[in-house]
Protein backbone atom coordinates (compact mmCIF):
# COMPACT_ATOMS: atom_id res chain seq x y z
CA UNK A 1 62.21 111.19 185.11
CA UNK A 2 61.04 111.30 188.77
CA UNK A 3 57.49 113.10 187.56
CA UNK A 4 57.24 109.53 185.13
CA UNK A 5 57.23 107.55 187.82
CA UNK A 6 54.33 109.00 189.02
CA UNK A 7 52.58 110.22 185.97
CA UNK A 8 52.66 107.58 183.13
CA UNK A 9 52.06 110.45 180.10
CA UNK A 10 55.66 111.62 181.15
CA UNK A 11 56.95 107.93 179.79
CA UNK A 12 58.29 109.16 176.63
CA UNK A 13 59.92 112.30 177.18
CA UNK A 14 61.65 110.23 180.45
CA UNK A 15 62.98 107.61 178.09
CA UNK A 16 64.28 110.23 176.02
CA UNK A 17 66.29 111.58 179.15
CA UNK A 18 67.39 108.40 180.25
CA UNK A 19 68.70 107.18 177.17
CA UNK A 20 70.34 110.48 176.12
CA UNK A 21 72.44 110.49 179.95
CA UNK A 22 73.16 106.77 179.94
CA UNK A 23 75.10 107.52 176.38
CA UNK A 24 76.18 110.88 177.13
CA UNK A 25 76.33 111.95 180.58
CA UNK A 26 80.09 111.41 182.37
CA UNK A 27 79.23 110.42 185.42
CA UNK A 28 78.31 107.05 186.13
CA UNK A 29 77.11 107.41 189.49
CA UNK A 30 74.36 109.52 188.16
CA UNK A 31 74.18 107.56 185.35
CA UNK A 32 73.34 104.80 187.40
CA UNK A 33 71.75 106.02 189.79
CA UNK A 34 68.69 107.01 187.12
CA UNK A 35 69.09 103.73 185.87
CA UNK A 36 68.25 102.06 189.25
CA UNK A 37 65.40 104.44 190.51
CA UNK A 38 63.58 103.99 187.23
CA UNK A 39 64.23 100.27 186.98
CA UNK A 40 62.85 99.89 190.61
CA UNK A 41 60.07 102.11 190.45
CA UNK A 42 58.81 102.19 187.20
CA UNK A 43 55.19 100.23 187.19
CA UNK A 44 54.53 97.10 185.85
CA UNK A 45 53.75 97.06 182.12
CA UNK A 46 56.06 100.26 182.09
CA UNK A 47 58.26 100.43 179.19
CA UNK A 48 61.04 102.74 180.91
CA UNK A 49 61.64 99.11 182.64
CA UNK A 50 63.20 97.64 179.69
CA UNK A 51 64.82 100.66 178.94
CA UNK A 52 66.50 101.12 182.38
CA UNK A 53 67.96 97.28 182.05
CA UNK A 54 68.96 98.85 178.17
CA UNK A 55 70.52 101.65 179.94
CA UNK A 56 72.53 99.12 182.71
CA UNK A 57 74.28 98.09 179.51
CA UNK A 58 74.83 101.07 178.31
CA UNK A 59 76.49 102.43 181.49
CA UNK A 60 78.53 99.00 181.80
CA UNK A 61 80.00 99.59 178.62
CA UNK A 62 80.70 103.10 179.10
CA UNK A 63 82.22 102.73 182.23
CA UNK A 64 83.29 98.98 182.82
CA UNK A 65 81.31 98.57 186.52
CA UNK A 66 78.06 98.62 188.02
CA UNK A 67 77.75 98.81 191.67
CA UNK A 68 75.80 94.91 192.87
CA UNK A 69 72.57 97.17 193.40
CA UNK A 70 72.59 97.63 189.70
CA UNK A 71 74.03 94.56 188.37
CA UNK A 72 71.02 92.42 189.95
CA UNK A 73 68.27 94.89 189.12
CA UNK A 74 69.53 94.24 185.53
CA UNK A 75 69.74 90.39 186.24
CA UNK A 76 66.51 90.98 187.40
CA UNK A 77 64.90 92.91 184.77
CA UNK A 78 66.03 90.26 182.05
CA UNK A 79 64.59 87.30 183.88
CA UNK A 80 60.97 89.44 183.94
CA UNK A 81 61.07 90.16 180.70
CA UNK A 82 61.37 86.41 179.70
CA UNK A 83 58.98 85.41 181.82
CA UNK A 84 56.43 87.56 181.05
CA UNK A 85 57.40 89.95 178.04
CA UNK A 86 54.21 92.06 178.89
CA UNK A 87 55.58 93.10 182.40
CA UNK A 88 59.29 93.88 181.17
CA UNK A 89 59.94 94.45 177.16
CA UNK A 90 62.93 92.09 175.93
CA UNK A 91 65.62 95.72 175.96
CA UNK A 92 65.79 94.48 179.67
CA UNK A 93 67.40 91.46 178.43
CA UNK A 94 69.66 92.89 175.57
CA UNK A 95 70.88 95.10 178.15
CA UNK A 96 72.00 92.27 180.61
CA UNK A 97 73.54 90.60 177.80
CA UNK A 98 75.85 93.67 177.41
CA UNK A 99 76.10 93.86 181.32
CA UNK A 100 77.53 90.20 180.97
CA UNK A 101 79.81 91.20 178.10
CA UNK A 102 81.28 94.23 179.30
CA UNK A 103 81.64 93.38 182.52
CA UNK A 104 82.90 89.57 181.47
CA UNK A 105 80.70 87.76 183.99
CA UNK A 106 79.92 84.90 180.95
């Protein structure tokens, strides 16, 4: 993950990693912790942005918290992508809608 934050042809096999430890891996700091470097340092335009809000939901339903860090990058992420769905893809916001659920902020 860290070499697709600097190398954009590493995007793919990255979301594969990040998706496969935000449903599998059993430890949520990590878990979140991958979450929150990617969804703050991914580039614009990047589509491991969405993903990393996708993967906030993930983890929130896996393991009922998020530390504030990661519950307003998610926040965040979702209000990008509806403001400009080019700059964050709409997972961002499916993922704060499970953020919301699972962690019953509604």
């Amino acid at each position: 993950m860290e070499r697709a934050l600097r190398d954009r042809s590493a995007e793919g096999e990255a979301a594969g990693v990040l998706v496969g430890t935000a449903l599998n891996d059993d430890d949520a700091n990590f878990v979140e912790f991958w979450c929150v470097q990617v969804g703050t340092q991914a580039v614009p335009g990047s589509p491991l942005l969405g993903l990393a809000g996708l993967c906030l939901g993930h983890t929130a339903r896996r393991f009922g918290r998020l530390s504030d860090e990661a519950l307003a990058l998610a926040e965040s992420l979702a209000a990008r992508a509806e403001a400009e769905p080019t700059d964050v893809d709409g997972r961002a916001v499916d993922g704060y809608d499970d953020v919301r659920s699972f962690l019953h902020l509604w």
